[in-house]
C-alpha atoms as a PDB file:
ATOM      1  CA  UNK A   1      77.320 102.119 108.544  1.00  0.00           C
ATOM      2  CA  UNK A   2      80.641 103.434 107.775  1.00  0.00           C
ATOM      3  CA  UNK A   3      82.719 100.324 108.634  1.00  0.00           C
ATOM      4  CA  UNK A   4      80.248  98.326 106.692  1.00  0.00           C
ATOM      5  CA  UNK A   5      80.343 100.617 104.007  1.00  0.00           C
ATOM      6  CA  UNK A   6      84.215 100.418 103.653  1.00  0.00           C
ATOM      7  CA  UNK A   7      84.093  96.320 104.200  1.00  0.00           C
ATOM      8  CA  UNK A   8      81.944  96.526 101.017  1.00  0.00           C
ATOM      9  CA  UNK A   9      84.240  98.721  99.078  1.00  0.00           C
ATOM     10  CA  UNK A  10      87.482  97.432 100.078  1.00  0.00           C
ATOM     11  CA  UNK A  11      85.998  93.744  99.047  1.00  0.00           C
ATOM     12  CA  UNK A  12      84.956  95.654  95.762  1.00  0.00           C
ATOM     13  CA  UNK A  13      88.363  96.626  94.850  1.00  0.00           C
ATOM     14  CA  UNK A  14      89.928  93.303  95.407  1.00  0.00           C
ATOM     15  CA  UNK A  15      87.514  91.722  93.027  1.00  0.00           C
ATOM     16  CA  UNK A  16      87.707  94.211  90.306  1.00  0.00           C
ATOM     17  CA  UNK A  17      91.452  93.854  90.577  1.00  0.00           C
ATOM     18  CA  UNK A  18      91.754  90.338  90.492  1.00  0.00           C
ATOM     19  CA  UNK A  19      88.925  90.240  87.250  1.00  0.00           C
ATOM     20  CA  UNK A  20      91.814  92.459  85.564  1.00  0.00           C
ATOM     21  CA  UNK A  21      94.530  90.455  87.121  1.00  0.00           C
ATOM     22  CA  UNK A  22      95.935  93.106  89.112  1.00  0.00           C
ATOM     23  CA  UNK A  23      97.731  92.710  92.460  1.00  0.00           C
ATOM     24  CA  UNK A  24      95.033  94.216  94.701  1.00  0.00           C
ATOM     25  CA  UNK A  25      97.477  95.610  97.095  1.00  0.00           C
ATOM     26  CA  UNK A  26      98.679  98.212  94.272  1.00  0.00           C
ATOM     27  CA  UNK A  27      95.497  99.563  94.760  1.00  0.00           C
ATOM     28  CA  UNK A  28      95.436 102.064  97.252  1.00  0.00           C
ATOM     29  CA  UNK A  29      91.599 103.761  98.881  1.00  0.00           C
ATOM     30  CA  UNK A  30      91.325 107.757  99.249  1.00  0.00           C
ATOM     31  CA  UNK A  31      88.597 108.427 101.447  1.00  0.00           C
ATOM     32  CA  UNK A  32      87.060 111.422 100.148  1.00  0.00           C
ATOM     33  CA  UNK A  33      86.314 113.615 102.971  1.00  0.00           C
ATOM     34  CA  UNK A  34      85.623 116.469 101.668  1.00  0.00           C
ATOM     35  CA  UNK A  35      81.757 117.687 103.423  1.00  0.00           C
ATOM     36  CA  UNK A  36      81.842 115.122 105.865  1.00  0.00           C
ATOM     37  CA  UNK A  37      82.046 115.969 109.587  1.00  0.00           C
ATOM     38  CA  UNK A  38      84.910 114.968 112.159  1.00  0.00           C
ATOM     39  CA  UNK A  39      83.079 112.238 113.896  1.00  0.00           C
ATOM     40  CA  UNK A  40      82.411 110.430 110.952  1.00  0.00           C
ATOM     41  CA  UNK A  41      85.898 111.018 109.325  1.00  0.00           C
ATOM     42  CA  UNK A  42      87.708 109.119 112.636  1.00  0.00           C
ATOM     43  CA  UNK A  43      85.112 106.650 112.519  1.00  0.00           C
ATOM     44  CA  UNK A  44      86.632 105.484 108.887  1.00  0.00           C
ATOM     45  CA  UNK A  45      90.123 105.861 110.222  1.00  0.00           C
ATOM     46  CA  UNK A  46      88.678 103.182 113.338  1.00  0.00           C
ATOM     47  CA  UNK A  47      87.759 101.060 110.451  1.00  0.00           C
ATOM     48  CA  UNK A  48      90.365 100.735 108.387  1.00  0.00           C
ATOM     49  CA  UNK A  49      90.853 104.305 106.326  1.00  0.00           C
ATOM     50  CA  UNK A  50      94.723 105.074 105.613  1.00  0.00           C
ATOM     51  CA  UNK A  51      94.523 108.010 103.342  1.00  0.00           C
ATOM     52  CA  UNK A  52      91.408 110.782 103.539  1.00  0.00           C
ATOM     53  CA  UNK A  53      91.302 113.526 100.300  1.00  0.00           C
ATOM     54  CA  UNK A  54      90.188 116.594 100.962  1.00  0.00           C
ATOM     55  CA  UNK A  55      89.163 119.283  98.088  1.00  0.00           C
ATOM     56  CA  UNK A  56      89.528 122.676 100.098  1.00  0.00           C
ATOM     57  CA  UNK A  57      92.554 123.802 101.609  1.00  0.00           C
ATOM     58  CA  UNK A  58      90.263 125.841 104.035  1.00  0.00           C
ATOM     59  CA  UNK A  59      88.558 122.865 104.719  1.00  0.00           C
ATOM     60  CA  UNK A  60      91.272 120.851 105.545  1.00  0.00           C
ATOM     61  CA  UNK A  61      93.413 122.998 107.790  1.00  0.00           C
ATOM     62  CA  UNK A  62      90.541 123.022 109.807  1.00  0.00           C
ATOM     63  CA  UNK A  63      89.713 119.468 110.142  1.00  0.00           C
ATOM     64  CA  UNK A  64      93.059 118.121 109.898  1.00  0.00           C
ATOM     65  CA  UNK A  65      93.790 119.551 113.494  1.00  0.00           C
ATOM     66  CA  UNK A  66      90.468 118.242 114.722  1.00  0.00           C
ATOM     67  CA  UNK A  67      90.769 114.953 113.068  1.00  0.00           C
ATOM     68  CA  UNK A  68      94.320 114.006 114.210  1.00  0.00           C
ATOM     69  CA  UNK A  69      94.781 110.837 113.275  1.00  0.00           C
ATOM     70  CA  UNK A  70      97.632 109.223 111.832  1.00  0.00           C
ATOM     71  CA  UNK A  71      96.457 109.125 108.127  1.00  0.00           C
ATOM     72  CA  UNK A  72      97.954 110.899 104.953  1.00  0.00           C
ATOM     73  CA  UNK A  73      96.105 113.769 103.766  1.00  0.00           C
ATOM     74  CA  UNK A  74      95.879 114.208  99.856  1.00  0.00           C
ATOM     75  CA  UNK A  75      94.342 116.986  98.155  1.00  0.00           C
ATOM     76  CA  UNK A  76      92.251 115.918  95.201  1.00  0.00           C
ATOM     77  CA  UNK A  77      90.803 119.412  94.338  1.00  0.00           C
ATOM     78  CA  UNK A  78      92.120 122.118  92.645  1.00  0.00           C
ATOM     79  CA  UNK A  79      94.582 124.067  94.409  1.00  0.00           C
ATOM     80  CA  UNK A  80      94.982 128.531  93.707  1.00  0.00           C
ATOM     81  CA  UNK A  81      98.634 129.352  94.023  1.00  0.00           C
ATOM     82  CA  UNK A  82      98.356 131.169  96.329  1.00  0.00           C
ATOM     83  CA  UNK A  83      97.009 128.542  98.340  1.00  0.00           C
ATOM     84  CA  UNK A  84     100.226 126.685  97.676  1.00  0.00           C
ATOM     85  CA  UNK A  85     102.468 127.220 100.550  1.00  0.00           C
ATOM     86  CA  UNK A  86      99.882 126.634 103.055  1.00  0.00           C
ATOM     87  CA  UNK A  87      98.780 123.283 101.061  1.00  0.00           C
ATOM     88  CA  UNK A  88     102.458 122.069 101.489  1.00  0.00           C
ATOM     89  CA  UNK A  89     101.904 121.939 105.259  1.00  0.00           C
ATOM     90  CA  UNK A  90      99.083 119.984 105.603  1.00  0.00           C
ATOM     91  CA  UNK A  91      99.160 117.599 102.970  1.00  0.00           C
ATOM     92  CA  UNK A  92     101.325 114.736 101.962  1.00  0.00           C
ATOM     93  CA  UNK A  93     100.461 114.276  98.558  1.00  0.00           C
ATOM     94  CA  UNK A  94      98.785 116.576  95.731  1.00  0.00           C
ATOM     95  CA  UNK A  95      96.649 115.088  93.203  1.00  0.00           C
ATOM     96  CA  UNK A  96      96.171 117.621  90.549  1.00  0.00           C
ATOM     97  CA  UNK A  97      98.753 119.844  89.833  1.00  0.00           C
ATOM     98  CA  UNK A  98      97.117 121.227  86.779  1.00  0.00           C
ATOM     99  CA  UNK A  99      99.178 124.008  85.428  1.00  0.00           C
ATOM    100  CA  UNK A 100     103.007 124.507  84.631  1.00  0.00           C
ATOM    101  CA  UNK A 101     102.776 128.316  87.142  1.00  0.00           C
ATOM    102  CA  UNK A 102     100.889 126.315  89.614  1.00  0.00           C
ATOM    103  CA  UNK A 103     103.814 123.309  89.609  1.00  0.00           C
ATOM    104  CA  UNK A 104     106.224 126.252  89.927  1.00  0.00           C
ATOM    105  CA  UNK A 105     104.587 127.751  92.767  1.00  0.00           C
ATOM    106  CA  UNK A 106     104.918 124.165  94.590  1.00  0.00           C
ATOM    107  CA  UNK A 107     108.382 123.677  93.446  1.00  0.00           C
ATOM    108  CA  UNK A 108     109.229 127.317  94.981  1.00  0.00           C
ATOM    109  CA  UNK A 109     107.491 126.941  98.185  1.00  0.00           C
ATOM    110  CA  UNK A 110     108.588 123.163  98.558  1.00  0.00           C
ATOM    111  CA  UNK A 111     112.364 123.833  98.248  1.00  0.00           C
ATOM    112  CA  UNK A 112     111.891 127.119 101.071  1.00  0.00           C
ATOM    113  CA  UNK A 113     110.714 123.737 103.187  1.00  0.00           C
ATOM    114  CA  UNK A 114     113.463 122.006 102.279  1.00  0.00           C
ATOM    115  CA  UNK A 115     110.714 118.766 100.895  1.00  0.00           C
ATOM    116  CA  UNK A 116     109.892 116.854  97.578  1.00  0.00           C
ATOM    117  CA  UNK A 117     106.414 116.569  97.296  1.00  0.00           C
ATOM    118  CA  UNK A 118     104.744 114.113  95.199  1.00  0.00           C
ATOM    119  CA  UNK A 119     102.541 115.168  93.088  1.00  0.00           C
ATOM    120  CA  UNK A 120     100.584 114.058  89.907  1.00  0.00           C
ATOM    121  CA  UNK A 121      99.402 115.805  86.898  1.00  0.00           C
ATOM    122  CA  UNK A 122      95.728 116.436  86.195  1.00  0.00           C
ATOM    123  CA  UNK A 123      94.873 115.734  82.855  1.00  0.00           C
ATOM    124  CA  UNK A 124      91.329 117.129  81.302  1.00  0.00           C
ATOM    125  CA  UNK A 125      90.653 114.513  78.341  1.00  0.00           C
ATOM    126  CA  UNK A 126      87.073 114.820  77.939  1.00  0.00           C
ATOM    127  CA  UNK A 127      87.538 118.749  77.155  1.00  0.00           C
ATOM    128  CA  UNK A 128      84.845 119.843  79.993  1.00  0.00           C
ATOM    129  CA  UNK A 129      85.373 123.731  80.616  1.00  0.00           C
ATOM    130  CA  UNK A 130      83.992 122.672  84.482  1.00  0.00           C
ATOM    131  CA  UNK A 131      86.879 120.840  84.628  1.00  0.00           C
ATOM    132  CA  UNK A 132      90.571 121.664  85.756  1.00  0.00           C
ATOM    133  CA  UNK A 133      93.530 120.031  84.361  1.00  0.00           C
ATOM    134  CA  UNK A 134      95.836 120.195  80.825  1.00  0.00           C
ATOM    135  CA  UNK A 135      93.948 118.299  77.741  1.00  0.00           C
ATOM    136  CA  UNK A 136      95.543 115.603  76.461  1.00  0.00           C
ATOM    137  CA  UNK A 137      97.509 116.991  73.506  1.00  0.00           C
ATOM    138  CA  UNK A 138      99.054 119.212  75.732  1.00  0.00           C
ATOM    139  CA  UNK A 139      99.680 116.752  78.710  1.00  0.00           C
ATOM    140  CA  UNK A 140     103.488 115.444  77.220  1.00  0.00           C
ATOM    141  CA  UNK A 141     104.783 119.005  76.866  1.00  0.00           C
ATOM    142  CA  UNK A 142     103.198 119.721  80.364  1.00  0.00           C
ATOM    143  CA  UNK A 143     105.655 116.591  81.981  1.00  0.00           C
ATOM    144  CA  UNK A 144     108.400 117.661  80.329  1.00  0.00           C
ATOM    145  CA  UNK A 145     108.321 121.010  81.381  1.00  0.00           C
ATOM    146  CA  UNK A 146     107.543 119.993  85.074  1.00  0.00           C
ATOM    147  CA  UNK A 147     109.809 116.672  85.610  1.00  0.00           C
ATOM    148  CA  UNK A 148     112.812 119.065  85.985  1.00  0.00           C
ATOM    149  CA  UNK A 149     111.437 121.046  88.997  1.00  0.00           C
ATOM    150  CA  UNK A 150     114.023 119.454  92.057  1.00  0.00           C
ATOM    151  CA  UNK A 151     111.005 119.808  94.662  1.00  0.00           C
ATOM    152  CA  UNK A 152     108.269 118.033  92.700  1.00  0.00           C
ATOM    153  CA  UNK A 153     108.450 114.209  92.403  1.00  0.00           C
ATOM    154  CA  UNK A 154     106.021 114.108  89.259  1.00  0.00           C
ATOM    155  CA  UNK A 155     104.605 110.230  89.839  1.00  0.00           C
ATOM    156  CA  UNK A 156     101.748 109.427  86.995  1.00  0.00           C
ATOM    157  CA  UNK A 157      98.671 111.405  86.106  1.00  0.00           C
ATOM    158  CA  UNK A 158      94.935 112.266  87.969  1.00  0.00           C
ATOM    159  CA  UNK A 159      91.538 112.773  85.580  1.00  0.00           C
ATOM    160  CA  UNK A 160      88.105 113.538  86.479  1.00  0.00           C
ATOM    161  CA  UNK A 161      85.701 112.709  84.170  1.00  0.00           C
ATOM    162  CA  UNK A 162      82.426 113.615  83.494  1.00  0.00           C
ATOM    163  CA  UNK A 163      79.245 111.755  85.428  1.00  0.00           C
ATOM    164  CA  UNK A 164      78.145 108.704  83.878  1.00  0.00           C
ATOM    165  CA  UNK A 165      74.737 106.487  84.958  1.00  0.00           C
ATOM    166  CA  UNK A 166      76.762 103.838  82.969  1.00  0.00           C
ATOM    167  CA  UNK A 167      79.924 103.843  84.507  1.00  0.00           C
ATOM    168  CA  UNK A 168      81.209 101.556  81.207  1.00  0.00           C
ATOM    169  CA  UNK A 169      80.907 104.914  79.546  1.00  0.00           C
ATOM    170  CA  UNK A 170      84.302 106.499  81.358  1.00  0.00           C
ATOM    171  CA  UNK A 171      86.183 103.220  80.116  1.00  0.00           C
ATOM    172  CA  UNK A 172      87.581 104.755  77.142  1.00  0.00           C
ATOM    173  CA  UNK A 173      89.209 107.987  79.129  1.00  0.00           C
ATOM    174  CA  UNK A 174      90.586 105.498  81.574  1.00  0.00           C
ATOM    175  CA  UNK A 175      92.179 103.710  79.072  1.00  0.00           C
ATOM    176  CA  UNK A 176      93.529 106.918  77.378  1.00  0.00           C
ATOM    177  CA  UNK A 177      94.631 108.209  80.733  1.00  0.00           C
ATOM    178  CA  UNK A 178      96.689 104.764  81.398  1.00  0.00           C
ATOM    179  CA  UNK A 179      98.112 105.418  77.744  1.00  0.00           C
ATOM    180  CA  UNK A 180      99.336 108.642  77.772  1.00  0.00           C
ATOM    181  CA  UNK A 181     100.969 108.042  81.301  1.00  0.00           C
ATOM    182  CA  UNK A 182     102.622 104.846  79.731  1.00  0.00           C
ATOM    183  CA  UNK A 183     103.953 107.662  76.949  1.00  0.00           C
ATOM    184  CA  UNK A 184     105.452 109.325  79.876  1.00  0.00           C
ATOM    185  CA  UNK A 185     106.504 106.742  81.621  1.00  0.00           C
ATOM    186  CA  UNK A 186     108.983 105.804  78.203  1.00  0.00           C
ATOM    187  CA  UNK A 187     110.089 109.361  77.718  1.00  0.00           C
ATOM    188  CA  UNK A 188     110.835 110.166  81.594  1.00  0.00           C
ATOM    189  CA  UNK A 189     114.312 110.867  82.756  1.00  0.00           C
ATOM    190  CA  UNK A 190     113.254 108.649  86.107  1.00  0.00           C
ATOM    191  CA  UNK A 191     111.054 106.404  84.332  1.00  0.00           C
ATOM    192  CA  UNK A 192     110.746 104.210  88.060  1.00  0.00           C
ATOM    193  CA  UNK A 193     108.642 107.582  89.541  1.00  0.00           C
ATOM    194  CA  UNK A 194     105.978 107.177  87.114  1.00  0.00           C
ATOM    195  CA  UNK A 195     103.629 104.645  88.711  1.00  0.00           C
ATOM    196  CA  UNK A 196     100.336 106.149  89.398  1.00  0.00           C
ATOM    197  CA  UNK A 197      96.874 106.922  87.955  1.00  0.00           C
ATOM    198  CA  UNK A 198      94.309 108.664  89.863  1.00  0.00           C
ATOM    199  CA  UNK A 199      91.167 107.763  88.366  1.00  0.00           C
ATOM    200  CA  UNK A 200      87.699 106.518  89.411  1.00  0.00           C
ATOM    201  CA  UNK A 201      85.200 107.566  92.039  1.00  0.00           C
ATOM    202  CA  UNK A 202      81.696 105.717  93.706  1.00  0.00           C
ATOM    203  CA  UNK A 203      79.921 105.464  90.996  1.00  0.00           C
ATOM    204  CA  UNK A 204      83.173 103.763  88.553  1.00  0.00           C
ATOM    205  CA  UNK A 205      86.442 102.819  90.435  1.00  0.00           C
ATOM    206  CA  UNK A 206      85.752  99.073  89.486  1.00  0.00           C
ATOM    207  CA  UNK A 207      86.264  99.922  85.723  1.00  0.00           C
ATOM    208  CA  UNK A 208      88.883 102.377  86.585  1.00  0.00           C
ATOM    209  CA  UNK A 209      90.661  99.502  88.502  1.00  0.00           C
ATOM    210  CA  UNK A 210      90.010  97.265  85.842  1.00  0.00           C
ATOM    211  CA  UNK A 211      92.237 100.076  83.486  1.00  0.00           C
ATOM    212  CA  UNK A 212      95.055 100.479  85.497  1.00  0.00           C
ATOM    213  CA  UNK A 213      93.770 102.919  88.744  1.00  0.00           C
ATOM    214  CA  UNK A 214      96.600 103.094  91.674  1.00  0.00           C
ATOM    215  CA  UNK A 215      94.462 105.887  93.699  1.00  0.00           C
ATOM    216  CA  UNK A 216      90.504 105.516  93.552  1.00  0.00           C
ATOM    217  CA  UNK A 217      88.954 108.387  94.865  1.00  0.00           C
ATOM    218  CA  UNK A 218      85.812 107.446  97.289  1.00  0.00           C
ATOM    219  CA  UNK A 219      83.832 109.158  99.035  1.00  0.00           C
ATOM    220  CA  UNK A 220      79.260 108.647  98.865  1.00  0.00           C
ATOM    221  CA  UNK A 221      79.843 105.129  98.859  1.00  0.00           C
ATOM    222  CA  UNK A 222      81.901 105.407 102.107  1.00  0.00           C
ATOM    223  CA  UNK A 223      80.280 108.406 103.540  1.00  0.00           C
ATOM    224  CA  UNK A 224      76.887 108.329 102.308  1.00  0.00           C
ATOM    225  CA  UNK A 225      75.868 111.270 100.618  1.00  0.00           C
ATOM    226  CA  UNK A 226      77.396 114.115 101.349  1.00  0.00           C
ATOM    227  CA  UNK A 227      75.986 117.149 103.281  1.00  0.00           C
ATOM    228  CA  UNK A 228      77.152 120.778 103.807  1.00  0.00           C
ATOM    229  CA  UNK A 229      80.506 121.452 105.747  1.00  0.00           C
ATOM    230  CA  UNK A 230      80.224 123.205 108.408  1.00  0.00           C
END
C-alpha cells in the first residue's frame, strides 16, 4: 500500500508542477512520519522516501535510532527551546523556527556544535491562535532580526494553514506566503539562501505546488491515516 501510495503521490507532484510550469525536480517530498510505526516508516524509505518529518522531538529520538536509514530527518512541528540542543542532533533541517528567542536558542546551541543549520521561518498568515509561527506583518522584521545569527542559514519560509474540504480555499495564503518570501528574498544580505517554501499537505500540496511549494509536507496520503504512537 505504501509504495503504491507514494507512486501515486510522487506522479501527483510532477503533474501539478508541470500544470504551473515548474521543474518537478525542485520539488522535494517530506514524508510525514509523525504517528506512524517503524515498520511502515522503512517500508517508504524501500520505496523511494528521501526525507521523513517528524513533529516531536521525543518522538523522533526514539525512532530515528530504530529507523536507521539513510534519510534526512526534518522537524516540521514546533520545537520548546529547551528542546533545542537535543533537536540539533537528530535533525538535519528545522522547518519552523517561529520565534526570534527560539532562533537564538538554535544559533547558541548550533555554534557549541560547531554547525549551520538550515532552517526556515514559520509564518502564521491566517491569524489562527492554534497555530505557531510570526503573522505576516511581523514576518520582515522577524528575517531581519534572524539572518544575522552565524549558525542559522535562514532559507525561505514554512505556513500551516487552516483545514480546507476545498483545498482551492488555501490558494490565496500560498500565494501570500510565496510573496512575502519574494520580499525577503530582495531585501536579504545572501539573497541566493532564500529558496524555499514549506507549504501544502494531503489534502492541498497540488495547489501549493502550483504557488511556488519547494517542501510539501505528506503524510495520510502516504501513510494512511494516522494512528497513536506508541
Amino acid at each position: 500500500m505504501i509504495e503504491e501510495n507514494l507512486k501515486n503521490v510522487k506522479a501527483r507532484i510532477i503533474s501539478a508542477a508541470q500544470k504551473s510550469g515548474r521543474d518537478p525536480s525542485k520539488i522535494k517530498l517530506v514524508a510525514v512520519s509523525k504517528t506512524v510505526d517503524v515498520l511502515k516508516i522503512k517500508a517508504a524509505v524501500l520505496a523511494g522516501v528521501t526525507i521523513l518529518g517528524e513533529n516531536r522531538v521525543q518522538e523522533a529520538e526514539l525512532k530515528i535510532p530504530a529507523v536507521n536509514e539513510p534519510v534526512s530527518w526534518h522537524l516540521i512541528g514546533h520545537l520548546q527551546r529547551n528542546k533545542s540542543k537535543k533537536a540539533l542532533g537528530l535533525f538535519q533541517y528545522i522547518h519552523s523556527v517561529d520565534s526570534l528567542r527560539l532562533a537564538v536558542e538554535i544559533n547558541k546551541h548550533a555554534g557549541m556544535m560547531n554547525i549551520v543549520m538550515p532552517v526556515l521561518l514559520q509564518t502564521n498568515i491566517s491569524g489562527e491562535k492554534s497555530k505557531f509561527g510570526v503573522s505576516l506583518k511581523e514576518v520582515i522584521d522577524f528575517f531581519d532580526a534572524v539572518e544575522p545569527l552565524q549558525n542559522l542559514k535562514v532559507e525561505g519560509l514554512m505556513t500551516i494553514p487552516p483545514y480546507f474540504e476545498d483545498p482551492q480555499k488555501a490558494r490565496p495564503i500560498y500565494k501570500q506566503l510565496n510573496n512575502i518570501c519574494n520580499e525577503i528574498k530582495s531585501r536579504a544580505k545572501q539573497p541566493e539562501n532564500i529558496n524555499e517554501l514549506s507549504m501544502g499537505m494531503s489534502n492541498d500540496f497540488e495547489v501549493a505546488i502550483e504557488e511556488g511549494a519547494t517542501f510539501v509536507r505528506v503524510g495520510t496520503a502516504i501513510f494512511g491515516e494516522r494512528l497513536q504512537f506508541k
